[in-house]
N, C-alpha and C. Protein backbone atom coordinates (compact mmCIF):
# COMPACT_ATOMS: atom_id res chain seq x y z
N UNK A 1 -4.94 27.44 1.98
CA UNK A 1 -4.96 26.20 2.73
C UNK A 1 -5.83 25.20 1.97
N UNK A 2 -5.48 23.99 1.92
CA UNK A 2 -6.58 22.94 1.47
C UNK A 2 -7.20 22.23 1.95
N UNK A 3 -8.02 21.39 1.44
CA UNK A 3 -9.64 20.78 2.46
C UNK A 3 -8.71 19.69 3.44
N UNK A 4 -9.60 19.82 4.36
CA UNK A 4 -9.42 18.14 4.86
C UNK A 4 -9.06 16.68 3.92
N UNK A 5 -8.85 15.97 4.38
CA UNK A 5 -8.86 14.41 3.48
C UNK A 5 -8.92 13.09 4.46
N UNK A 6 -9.16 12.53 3.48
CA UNK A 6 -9.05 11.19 4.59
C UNK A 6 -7.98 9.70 4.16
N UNK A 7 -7.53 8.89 4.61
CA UNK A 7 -7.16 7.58 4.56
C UNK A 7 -7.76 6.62 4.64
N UNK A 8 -7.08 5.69 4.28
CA UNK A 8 -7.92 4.58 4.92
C UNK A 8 -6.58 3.15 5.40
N UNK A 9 -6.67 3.55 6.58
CA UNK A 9 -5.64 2.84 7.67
C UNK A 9 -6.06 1.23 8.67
N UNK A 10 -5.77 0.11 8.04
CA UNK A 10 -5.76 -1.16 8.79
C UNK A 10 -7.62 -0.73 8.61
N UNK A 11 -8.08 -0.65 7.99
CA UNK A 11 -9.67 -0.37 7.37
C UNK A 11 -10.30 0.35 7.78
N UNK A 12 -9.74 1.30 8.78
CA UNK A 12 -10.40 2.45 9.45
C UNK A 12 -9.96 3.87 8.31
N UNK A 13 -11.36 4.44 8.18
CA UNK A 13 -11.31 6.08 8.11
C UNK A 13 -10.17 7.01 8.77
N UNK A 14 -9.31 7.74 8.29
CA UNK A 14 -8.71 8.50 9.23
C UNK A 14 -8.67 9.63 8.77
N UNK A 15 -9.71 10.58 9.43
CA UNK A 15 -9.99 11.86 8.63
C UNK A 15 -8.74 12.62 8.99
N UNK A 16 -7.91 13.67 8.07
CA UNK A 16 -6.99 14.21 7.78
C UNK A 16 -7.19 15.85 7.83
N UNK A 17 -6.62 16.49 8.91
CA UNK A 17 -6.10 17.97 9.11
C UNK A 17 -5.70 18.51 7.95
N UNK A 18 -7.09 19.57 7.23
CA UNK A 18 -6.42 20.44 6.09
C UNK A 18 -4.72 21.39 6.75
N UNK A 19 -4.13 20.84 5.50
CA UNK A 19 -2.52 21.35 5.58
C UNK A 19 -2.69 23.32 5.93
N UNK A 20 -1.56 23.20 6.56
CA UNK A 20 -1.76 24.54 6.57
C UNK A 20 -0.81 24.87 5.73
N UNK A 21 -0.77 26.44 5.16
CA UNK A 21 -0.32 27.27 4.35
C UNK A 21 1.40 27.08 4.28
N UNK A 22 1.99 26.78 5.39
CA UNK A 22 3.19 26.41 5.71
C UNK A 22 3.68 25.34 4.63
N UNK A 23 2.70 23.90 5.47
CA UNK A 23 2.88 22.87 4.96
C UNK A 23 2.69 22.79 3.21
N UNK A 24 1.51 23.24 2.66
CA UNK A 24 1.28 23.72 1.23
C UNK A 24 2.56 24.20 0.57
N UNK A 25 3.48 25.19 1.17
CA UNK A 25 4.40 25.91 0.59
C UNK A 25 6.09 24.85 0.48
N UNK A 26 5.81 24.32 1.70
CA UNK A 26 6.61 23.31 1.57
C UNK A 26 6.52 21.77 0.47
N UNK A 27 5.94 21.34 0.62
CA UNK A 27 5.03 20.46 -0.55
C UNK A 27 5.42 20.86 -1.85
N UNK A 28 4.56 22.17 -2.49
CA UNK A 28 5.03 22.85 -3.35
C UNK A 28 6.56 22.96 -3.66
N UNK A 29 7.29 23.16 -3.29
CA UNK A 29 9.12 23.55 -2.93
C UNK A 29 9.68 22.07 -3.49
N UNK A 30 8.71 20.83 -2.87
CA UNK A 30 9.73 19.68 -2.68
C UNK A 30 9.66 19.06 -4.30
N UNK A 31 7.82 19.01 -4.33
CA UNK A 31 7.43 18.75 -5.74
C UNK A 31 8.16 19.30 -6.84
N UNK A 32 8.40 20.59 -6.82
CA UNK A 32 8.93 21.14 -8.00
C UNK A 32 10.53 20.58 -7.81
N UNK A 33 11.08 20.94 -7.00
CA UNK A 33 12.30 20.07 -6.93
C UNK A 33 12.55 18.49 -7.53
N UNK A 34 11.79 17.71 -7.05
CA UNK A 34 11.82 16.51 -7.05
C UNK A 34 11.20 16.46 -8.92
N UNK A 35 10.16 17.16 -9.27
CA UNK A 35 9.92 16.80 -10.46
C UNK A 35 10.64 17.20 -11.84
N UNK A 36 11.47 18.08 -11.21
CA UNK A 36 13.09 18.41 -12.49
C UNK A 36 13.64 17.16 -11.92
N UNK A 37 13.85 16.63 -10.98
CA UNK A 37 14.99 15.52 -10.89
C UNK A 37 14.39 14.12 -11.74
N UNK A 38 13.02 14.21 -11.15
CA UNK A 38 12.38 12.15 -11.88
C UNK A 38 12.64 12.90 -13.53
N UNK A 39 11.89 14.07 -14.07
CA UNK A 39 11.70 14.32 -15.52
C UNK A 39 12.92 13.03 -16.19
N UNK A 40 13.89 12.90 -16.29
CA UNK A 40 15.05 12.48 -16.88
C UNK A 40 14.93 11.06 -16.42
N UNK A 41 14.21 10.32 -15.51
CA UNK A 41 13.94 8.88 -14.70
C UNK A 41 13.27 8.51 -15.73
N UNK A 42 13.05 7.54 -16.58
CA UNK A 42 11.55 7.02 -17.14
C UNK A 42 10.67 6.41 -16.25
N UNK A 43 11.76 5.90 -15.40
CA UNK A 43 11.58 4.46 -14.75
C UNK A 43 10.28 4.65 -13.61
N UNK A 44 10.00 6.59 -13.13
CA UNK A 44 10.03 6.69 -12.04
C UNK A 44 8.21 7.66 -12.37
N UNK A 45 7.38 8.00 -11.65
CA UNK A 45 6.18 8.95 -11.58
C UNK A 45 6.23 9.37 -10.59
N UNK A 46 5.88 10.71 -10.79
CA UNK A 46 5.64 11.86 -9.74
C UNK A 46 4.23 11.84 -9.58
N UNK A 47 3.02 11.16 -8.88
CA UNK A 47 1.84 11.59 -8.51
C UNK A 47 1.98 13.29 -7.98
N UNK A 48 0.76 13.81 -8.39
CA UNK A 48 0.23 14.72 -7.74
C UNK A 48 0.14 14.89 -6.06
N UNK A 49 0.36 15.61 -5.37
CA UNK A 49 0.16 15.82 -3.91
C UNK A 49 -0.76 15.31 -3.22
N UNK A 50 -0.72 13.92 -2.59
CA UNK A 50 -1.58 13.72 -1.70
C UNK A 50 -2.65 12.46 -2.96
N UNK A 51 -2.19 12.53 -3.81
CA UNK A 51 -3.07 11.67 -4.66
C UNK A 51 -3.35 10.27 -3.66
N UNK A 52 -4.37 9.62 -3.74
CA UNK A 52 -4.61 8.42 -2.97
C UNK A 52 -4.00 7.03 -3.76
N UNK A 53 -3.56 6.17 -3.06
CA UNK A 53 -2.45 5.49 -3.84
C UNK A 53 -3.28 4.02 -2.78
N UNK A 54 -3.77 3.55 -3.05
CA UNK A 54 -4.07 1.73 -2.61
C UNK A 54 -2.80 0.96 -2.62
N UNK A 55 -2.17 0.47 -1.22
CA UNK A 55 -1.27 0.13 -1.72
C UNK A 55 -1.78 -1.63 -0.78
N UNK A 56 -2.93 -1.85 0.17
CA UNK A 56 -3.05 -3.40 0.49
C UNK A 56 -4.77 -2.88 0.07
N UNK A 57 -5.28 -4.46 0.25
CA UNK A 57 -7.00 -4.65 0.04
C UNK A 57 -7.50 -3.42 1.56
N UNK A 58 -6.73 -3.02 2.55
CA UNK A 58 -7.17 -2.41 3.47
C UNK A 58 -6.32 -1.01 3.69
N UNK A 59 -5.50 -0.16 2.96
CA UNK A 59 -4.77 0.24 2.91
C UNK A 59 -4.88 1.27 1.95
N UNK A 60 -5.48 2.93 1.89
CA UNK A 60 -5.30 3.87 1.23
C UNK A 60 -4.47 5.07 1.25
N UNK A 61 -3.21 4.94 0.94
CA UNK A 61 -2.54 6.24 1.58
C UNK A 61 -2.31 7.83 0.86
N UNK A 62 -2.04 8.87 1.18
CA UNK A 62 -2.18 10.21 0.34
C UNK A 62 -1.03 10.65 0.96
N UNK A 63 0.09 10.33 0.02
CA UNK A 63 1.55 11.33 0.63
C UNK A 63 1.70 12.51 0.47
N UNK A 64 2.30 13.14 0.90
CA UNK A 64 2.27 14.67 0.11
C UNK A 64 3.17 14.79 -0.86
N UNK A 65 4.36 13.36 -1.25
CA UNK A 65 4.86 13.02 -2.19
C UNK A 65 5.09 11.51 -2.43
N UNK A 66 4.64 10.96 -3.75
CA UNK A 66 4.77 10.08 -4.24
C UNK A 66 5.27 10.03 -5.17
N UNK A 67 6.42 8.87 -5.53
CA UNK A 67 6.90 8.53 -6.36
C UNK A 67 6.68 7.10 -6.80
N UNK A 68 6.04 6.70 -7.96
CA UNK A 68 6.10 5.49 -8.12
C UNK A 68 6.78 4.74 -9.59
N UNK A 69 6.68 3.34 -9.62
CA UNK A 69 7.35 2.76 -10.42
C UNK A 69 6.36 3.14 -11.60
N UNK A 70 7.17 3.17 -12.82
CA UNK A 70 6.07 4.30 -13.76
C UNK A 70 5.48 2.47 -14.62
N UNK A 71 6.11 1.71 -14.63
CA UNK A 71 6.03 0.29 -15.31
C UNK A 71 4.57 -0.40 -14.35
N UNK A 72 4.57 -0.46 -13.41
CA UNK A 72 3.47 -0.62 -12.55
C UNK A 72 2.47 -0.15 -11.16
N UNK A 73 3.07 1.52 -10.86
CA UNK A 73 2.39 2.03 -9.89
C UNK A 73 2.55 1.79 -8.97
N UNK A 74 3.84 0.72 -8.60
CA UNK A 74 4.11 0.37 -7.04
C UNK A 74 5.11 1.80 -6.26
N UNK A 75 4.38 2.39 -5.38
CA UNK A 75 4.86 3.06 -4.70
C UNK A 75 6.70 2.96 -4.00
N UNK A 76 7.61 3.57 -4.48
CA UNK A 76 8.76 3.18 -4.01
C UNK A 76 9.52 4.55 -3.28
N UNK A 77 8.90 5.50 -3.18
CA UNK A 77 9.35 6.68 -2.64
C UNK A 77 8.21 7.50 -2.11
N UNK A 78 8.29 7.75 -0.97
CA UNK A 78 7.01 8.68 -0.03
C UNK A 78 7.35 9.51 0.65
N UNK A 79 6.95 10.66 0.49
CA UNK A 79 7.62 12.08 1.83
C UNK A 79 6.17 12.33 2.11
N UNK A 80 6.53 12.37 3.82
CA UNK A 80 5.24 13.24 4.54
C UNK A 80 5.68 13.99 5.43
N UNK A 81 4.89 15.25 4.96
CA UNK A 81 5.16 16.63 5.65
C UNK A 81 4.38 16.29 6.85
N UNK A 82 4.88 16.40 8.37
CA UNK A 82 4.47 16.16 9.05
C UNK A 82 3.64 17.60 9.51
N UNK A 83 1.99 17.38 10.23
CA UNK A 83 1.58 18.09 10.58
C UNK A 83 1.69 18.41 12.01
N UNK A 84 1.96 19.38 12.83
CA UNK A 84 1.65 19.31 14.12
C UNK A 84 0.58 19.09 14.77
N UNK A 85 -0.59 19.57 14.37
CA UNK A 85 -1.88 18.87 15.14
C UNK A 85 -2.35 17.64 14.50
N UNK A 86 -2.08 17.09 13.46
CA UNK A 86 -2.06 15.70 12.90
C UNK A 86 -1.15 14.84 13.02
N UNK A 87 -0.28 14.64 13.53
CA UNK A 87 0.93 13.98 13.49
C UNK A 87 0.82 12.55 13.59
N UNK A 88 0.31 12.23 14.61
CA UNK A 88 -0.07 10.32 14.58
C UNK A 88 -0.17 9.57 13.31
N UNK A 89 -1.12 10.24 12.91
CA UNK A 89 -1.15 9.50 11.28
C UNK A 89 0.37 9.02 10.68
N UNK A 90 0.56 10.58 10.45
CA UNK A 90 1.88 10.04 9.97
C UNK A 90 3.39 9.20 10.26
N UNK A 91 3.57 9.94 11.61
CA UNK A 91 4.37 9.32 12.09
C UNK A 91 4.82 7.95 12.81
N UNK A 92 3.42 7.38 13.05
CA UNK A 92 3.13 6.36 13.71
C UNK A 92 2.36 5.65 12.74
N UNK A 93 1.72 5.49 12.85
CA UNK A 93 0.21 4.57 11.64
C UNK A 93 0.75 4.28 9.86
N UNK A 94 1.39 5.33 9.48
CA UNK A 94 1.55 5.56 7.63
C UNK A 94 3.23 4.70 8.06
N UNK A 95 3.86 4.93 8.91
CA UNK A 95 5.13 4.66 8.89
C UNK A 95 5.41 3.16 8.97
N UNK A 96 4.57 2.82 9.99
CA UNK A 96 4.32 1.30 10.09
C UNK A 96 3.73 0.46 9.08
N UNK A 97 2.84 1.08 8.39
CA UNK A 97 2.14 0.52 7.10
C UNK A 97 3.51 0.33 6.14
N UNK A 98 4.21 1.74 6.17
CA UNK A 98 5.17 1.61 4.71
C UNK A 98 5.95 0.84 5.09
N UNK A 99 6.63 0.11 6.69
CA UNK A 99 7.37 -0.43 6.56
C UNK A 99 6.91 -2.21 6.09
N UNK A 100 5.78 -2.33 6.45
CA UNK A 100 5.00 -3.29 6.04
C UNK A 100 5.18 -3.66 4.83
N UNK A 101 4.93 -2.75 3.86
CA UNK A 101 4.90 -3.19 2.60
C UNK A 101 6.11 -2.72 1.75
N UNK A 102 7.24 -2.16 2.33
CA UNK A 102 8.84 -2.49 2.18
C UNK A 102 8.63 -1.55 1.20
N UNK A 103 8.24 -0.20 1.76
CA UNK A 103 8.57 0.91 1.16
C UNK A 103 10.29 1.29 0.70
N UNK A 104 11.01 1.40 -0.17
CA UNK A 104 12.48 1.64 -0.51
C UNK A 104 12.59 2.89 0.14
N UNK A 105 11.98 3.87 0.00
CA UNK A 105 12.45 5.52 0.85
C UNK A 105 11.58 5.76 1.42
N UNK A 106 11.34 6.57 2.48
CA UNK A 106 10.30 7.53 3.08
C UNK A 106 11.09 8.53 3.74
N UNK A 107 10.67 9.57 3.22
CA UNK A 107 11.20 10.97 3.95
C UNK A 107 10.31 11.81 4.88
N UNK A 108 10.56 11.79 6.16
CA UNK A 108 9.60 12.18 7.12
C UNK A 108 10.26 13.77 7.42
N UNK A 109 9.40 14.24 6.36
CA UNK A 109 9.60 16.09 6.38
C UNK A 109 8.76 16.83 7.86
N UNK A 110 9.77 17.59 8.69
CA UNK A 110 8.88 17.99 10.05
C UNK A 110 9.35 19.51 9.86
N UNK A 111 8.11 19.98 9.64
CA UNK A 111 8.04 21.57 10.06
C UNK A 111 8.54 22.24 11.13
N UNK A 112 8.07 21.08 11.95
CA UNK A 112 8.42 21.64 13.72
C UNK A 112 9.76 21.73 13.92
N UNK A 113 10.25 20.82 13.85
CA UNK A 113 12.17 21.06 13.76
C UNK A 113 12.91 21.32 12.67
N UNK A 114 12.15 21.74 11.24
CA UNK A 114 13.15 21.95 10.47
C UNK A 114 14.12 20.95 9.93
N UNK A 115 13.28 19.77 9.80
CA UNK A 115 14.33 18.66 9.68
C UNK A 115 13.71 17.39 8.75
N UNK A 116 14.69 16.52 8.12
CA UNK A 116 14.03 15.30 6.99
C UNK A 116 14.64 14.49 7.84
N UNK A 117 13.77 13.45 8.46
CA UNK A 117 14.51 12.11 8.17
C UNK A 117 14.44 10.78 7.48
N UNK A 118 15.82 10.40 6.98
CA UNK A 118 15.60 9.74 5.67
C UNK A 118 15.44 8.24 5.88
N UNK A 119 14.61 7.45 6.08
CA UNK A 119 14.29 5.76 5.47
C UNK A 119 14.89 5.08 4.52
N UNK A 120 15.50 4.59 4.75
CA UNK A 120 15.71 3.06 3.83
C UNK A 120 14.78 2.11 4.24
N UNK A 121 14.46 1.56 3.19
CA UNK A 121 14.00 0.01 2.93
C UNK A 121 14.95 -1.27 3.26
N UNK A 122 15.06 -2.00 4.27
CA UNK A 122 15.60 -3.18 4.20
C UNK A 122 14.82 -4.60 4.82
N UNK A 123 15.78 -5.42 4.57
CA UNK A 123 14.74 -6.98 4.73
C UNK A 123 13.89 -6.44 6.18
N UNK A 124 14.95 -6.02 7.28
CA UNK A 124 14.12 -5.97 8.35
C UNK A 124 13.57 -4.61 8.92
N UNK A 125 12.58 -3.84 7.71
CA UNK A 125 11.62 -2.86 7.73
C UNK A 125 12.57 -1.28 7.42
N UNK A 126 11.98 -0.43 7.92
CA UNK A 126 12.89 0.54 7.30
C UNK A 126 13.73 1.02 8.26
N UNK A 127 14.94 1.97 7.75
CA UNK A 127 16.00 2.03 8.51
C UNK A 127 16.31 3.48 8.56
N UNK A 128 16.42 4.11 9.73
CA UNK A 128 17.03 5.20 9.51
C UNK A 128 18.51 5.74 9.21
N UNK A 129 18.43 6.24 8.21
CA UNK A 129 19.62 6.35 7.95
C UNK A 129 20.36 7.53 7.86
N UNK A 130 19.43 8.74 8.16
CA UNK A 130 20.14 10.65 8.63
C UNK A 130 18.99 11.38 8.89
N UNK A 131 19.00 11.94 9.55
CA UNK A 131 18.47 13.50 9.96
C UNK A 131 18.98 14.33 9.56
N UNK A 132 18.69 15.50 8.76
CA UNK A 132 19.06 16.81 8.09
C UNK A 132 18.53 17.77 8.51
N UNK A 133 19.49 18.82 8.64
CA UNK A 133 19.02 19.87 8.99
C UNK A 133 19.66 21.36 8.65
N UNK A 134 19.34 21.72 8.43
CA UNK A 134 19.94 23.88 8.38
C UNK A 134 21.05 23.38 7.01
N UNK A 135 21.66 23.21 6.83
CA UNK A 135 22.98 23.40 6.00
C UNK A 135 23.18 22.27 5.18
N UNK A 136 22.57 20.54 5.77
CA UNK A 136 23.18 19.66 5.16
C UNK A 136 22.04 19.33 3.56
N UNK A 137 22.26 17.91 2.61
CA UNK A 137 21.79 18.51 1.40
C UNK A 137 20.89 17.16 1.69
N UNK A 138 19.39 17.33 1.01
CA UNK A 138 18.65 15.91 1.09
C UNK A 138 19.24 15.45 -0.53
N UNK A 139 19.47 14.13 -0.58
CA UNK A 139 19.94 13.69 -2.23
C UNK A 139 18.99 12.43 -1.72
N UNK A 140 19.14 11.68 -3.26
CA UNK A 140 18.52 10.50 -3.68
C UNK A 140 19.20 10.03 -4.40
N UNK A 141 19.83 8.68 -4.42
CA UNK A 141 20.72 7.93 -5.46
C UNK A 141 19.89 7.50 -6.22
N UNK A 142 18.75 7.60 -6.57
CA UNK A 142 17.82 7.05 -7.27
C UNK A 142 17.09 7.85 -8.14
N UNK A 143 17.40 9.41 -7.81
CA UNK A 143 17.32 10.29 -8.52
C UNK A 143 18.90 11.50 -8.58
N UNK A 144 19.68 10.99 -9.72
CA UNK A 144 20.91 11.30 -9.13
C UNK A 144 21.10 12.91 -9.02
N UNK A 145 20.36 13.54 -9.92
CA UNK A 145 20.46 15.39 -10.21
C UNK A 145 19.43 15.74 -9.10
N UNK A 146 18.89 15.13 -8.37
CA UNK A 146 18.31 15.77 -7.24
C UNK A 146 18.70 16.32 -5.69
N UNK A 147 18.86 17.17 -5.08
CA UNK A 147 19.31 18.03 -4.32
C UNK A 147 18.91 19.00 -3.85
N UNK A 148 18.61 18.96 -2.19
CA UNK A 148 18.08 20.24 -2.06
C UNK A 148 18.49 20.82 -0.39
N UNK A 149 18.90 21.66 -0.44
CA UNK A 149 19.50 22.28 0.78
C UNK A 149 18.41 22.35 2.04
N UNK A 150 18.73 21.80 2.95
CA UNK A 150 17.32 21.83 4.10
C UNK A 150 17.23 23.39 4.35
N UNK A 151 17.54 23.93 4.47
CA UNK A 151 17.34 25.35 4.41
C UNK A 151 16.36 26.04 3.69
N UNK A 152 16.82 25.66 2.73
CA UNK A 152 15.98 26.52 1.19
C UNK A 152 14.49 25.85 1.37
N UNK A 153 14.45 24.42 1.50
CA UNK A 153 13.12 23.62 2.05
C UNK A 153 12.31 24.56 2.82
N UNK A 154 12.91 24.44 3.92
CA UNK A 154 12.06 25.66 5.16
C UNK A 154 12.32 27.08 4.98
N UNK A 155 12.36 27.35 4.35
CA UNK A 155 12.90 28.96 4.67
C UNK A 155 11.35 29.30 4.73
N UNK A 156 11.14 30.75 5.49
CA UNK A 156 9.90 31.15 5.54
C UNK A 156 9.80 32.32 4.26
């Protein structure tokens, strides 16, 4: 399991629920996935897990995946493994921020149901655009060799 962490949300501290072993294994799974797919992107960076990423003067966020523009560090792809006893953060507080600053993807990975749901970026904030689950495949047109069966994601 890993330490606690914190944010920094509309300028408040928001101390952060060390991931559990679950969540770690999942993380792990997506990263390695996702980082055979950017390898072949120039365009694109895989931060490290949870790396802290400034994205306003009040605004520190730690995804459990980041992807950013490799030309200037602007964050354009974010997955958060949602925690069950942490969940607000993410689902509410980080979601509203990214739509703020016109995040292009966010993938809201939930342990609890076994399920991604996928964000678009548009003029008027982000959009949902599928829920996945058991059988269907998460892709990225933006990473075109990337693919991964929601299944294989969660499997225990």
């Amino acid at each position: 399991m890993s330490d606690p962490y914190d944010e920094l949300i509309e300028g408040e501290i928001c101390l952060r629920l060390a991931p559990s072993a679950r969540h770690e294994e999942i993380c792990r799974r997506l990263h390695e996935r996702v980082a055979a797919a950017a390898s072949a992107n120039a365009a694109a960076k895989l931060l490290p897990p949870r790396e802290a990423i400034k994205v306003t003067r009040d605004n520190k966020v730690c995804p459990d995946l980041a992807l950013v523009t490799a030309s200037n560090g602007k964050l354009w792809l974010a997955a958060e493994i949602v925690n069950s006893g942490d969940h607000h953060p993410d689902t509410v507080l980080k979601k509203s921020l990214y739509e703020e600053i016109q995040l292009p993807r966010l993938w809201m990975v939930d342990p609890r149901y076994d399920n991604v749901e996928v964000y678009h970026g548009s003029p008027h904030g982000l959009v949902l655009k599928e829920i996945l689950a058991i059988s269907d495949v998460l892709r990225e047109p933006l990473l075109p060799s990337f693919a991964y069966v929601i299944s294989e994601l969660f499997k225990l």
